[in-house]
PDB file of N, CA and C in Angstrom:
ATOM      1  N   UNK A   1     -24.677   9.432 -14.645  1.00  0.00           N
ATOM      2  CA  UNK A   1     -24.894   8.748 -13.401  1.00  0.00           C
ATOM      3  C   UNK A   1     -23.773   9.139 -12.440  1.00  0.00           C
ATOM      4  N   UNK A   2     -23.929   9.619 -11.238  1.00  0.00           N
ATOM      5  CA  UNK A   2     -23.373   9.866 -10.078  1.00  0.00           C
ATOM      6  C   UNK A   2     -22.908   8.692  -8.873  1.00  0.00           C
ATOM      7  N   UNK A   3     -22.191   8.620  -8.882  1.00  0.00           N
ATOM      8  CA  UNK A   3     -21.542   7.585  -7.499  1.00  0.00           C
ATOM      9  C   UNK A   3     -21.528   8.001  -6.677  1.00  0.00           C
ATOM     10  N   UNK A   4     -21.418   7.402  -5.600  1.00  0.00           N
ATOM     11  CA  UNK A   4     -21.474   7.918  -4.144  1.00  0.00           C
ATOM     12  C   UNK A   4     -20.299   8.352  -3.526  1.00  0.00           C
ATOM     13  N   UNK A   5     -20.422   9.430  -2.820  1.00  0.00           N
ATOM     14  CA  UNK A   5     -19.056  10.593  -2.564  1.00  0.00           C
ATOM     15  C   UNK A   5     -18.484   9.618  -1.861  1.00  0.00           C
ATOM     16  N   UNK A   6     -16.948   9.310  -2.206  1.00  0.00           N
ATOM     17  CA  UNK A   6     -16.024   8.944  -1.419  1.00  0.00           C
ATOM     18  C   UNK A   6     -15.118   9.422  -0.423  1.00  0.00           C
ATOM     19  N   UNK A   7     -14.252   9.325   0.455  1.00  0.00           N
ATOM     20  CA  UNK A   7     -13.980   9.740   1.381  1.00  0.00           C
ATOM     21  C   UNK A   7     -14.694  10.730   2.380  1.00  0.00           C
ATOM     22  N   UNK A   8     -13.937  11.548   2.548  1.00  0.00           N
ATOM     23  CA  UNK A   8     -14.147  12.577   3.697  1.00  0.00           C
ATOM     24  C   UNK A   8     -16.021  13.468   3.241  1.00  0.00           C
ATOM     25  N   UNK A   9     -16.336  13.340   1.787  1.00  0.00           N
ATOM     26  CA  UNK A   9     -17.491  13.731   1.357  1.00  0.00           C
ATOM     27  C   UNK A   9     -18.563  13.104   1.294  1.00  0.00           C
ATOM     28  N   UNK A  10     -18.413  11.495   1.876  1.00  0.00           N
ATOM     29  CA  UNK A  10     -19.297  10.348   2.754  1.00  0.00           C
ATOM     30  C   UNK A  10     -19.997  11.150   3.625  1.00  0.00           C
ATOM     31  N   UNK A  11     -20.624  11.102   4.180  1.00  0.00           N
ATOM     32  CA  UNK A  11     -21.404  11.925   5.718  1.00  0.00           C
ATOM     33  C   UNK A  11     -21.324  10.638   6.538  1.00  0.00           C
ATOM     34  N   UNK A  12     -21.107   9.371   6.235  1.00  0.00           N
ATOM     35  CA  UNK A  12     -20.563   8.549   6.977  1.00  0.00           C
ATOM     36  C   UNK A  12     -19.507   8.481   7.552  1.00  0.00           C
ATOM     37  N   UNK A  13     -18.415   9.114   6.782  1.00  0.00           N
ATOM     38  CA  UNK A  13     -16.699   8.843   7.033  1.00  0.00           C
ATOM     39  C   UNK A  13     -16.744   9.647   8.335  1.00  0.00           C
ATOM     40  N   UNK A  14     -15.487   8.043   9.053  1.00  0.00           N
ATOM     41  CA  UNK A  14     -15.397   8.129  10.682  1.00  0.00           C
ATOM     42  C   UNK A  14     -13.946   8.942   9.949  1.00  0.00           C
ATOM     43  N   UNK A  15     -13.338   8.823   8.569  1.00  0.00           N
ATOM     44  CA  UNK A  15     -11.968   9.464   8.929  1.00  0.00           C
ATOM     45  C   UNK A  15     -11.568  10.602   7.829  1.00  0.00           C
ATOM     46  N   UNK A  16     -11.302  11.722   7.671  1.00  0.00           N
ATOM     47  CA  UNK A  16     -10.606  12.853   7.228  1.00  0.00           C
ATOM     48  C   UNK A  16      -9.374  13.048   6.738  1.00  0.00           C
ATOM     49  N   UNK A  17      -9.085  13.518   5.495  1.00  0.00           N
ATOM     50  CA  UNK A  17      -7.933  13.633   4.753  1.00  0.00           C
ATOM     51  C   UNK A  17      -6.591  13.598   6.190  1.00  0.00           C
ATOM     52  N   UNK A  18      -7.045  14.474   7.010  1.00  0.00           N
ATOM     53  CA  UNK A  18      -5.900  14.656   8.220  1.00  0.00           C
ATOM     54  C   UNK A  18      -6.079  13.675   9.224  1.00  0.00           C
ATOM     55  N   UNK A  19      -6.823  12.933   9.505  1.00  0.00           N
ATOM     56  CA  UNK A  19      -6.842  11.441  10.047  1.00  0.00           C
ATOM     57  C   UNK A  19      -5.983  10.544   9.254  1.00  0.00           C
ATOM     58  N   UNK A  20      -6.468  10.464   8.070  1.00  0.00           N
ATOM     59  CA  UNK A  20      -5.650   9.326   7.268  1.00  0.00           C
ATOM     60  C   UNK A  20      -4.291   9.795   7.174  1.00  0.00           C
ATOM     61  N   UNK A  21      -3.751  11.028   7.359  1.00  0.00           N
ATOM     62  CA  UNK A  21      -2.579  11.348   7.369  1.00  0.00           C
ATOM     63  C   UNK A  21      -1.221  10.606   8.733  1.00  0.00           C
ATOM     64  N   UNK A  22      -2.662  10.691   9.575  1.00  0.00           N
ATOM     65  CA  UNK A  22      -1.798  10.250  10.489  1.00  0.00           C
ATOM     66  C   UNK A  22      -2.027   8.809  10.902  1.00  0.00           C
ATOM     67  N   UNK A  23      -3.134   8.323  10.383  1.00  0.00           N
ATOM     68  CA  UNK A  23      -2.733   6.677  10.351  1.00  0.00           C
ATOM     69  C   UNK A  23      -1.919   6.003   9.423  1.00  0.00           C
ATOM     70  N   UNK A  24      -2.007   6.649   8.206  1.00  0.00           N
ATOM     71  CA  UNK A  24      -0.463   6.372   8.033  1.00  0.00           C
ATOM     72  C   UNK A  24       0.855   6.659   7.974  1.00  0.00           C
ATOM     73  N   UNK A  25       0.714   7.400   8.906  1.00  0.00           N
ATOM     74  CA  UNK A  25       2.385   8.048   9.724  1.00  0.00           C
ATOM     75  C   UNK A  25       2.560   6.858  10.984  1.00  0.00           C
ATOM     76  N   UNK A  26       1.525   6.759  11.584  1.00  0.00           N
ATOM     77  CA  UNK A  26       1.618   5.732  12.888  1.00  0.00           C
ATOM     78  C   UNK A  26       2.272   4.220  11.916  1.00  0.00           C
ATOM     79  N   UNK A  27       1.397   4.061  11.108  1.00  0.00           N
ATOM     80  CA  UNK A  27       1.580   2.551  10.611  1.00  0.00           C
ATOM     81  C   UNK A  27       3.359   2.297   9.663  1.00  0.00           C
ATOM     82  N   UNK A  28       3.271   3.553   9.268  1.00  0.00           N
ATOM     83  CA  UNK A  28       5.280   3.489   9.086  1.00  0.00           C
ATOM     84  C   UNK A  28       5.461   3.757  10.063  1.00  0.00           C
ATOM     85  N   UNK A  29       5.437   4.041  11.022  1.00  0.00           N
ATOM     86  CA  UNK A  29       5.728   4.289  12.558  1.00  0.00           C
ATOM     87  C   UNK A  29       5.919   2.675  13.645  1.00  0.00           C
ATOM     88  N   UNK A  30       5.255   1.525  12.441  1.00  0.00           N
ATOM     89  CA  UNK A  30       4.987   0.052  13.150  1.00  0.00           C
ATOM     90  C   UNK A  30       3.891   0.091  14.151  1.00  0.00           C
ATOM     91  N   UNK A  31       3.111   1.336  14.606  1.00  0.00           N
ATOM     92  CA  UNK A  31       1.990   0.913  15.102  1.00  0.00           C
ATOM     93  C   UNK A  31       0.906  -0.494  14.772  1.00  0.00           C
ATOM     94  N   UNK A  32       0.705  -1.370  15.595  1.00  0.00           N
ATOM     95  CA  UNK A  32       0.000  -2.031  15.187  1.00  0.00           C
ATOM     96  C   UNK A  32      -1.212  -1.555  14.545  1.00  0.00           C
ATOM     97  N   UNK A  33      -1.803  -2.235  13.804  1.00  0.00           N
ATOM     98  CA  UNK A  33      -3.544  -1.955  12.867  1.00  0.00           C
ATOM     99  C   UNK A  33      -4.362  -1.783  14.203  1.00  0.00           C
ATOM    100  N   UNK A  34      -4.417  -2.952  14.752  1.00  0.00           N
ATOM    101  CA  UNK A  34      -5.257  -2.930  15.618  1.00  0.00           C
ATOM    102  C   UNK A  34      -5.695  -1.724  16.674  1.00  0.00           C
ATOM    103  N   UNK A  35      -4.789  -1.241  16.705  1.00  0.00           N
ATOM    104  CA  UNK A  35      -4.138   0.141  18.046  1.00  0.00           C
ATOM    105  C   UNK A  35      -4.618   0.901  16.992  1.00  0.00           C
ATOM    106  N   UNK A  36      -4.419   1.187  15.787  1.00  0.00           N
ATOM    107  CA  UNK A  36      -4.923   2.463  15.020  1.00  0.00           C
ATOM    108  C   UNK A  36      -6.532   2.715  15.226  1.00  0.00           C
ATOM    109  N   UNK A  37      -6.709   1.287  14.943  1.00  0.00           N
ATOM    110  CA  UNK A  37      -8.073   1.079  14.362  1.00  0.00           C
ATOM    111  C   UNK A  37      -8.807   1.514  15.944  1.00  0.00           C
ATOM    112  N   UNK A  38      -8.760   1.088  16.830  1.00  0.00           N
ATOM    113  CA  UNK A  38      -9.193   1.439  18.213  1.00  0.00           C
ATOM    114  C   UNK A  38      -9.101   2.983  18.781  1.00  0.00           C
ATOM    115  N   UNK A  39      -8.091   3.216  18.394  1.00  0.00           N
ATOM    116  CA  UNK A  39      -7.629   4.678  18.302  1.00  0.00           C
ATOM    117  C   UNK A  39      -8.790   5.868  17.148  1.00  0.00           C
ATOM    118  N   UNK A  40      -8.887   5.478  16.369  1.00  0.00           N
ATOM    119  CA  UNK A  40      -9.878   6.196  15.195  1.00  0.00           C
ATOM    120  C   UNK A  40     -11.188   5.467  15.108  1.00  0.00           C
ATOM    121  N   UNK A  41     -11.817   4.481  15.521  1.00  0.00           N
ATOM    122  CA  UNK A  41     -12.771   4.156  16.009  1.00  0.00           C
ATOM    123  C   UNK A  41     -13.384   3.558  14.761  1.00  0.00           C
ATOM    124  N   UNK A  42     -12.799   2.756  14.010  1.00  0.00           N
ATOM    125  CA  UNK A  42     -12.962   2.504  12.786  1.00  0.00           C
ATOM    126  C   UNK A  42     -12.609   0.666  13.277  1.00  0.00           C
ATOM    127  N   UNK A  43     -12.620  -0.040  11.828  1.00  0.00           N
ATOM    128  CA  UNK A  43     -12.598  -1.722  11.958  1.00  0.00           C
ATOM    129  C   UNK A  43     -10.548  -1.631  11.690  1.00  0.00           C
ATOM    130  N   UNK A  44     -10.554  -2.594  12.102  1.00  0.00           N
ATOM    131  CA  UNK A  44      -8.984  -2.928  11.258  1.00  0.00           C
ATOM    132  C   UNK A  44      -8.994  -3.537  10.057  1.00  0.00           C
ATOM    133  N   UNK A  45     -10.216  -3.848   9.368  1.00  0.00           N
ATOM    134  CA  UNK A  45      -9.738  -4.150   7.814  1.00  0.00           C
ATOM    135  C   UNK A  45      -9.788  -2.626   7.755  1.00  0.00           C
ATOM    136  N   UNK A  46     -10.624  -1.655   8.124  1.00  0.00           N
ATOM    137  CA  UNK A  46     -10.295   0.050   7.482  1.00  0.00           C
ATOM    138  C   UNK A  46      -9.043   0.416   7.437  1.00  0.00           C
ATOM    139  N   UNK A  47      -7.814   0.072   8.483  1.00  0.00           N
ATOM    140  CA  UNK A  47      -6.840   0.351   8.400  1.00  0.00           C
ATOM    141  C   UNK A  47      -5.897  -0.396   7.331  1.00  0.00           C
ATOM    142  N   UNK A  48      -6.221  -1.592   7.390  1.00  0.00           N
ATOM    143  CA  UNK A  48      -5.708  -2.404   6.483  1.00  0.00           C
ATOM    144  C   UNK A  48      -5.874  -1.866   4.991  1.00  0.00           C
ATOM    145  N   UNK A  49      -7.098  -1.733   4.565  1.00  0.00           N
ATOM    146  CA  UNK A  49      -7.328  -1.012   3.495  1.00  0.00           C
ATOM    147  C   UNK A  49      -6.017   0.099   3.300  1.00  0.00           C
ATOM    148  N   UNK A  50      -6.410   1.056   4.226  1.00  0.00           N
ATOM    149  CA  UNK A  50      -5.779   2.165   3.670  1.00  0.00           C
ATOM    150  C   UNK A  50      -4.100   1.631   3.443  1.00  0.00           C
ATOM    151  N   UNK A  51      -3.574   0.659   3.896  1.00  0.00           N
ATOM    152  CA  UNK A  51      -2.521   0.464   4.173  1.00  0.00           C
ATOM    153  C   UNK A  51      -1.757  -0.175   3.045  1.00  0.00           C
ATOM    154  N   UNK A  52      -3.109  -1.170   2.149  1.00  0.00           N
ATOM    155  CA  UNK A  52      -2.790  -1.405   1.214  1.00  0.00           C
ATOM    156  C   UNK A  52      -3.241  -0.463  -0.058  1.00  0.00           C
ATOM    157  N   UNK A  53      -3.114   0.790  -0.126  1.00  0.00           N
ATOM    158  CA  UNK A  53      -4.173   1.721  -0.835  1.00  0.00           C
ATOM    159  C   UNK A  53      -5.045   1.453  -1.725  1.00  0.00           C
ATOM    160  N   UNK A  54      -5.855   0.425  -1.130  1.00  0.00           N
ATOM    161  CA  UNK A  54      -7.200  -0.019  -1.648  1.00  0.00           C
ATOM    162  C   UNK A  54      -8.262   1.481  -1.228  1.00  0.00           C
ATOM    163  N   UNK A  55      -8.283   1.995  -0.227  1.00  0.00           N
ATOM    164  CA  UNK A  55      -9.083   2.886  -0.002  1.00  0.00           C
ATOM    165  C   UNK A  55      -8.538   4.187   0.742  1.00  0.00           C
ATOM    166  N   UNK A  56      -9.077   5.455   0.338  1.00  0.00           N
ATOM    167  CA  UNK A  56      -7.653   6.868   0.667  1.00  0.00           C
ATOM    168  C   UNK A  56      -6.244   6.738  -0.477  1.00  0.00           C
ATOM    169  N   UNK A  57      -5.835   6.084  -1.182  1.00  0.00           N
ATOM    170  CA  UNK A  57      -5.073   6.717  -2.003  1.00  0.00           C
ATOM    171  C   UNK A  57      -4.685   7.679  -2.384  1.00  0.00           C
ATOM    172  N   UNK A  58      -5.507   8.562  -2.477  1.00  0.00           N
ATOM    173  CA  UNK A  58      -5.001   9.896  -3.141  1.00  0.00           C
ATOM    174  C   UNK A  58      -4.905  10.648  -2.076  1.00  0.00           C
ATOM    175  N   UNK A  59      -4.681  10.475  -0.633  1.00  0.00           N
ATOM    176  CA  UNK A  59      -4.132  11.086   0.548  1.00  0.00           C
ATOM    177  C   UNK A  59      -2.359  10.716   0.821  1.00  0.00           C
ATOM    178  N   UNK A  60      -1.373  11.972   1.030  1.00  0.00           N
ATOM    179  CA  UNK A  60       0.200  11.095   0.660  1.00  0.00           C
ATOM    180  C   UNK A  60       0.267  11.361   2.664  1.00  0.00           C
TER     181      UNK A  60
END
């Protein structure tokens, strides 16, 4: 049984190994979530996620 492609291999995903790179450079940076999330056109739990590496982990 096959799962459904995660990240960047979604055909959904609004964000890319090199997106997530730089939302979390902004967010050690103290960018607010909110400003990311508006910025990449995504929700702010998405940012939140990644922030807590619930989702993108294996992006450094």
């Amino acid at each position: 049984m096959t799962g459904n492609p995660k990240g960047a291999g979604n055909g959904n995903a609004k964000l890319d190994e090199t997106k997530v790179r730089h939302v979390k450079a902004l967010l050690e940076g103290g960018t607010k979530q909110m400003h990311i999330a508006e910025l990449f056109g995504v929700s702010p739990s998405v940012i939140g996620l990644i922030k807590r590496g619930k989702i993108w982990r294996e992006v450094i």
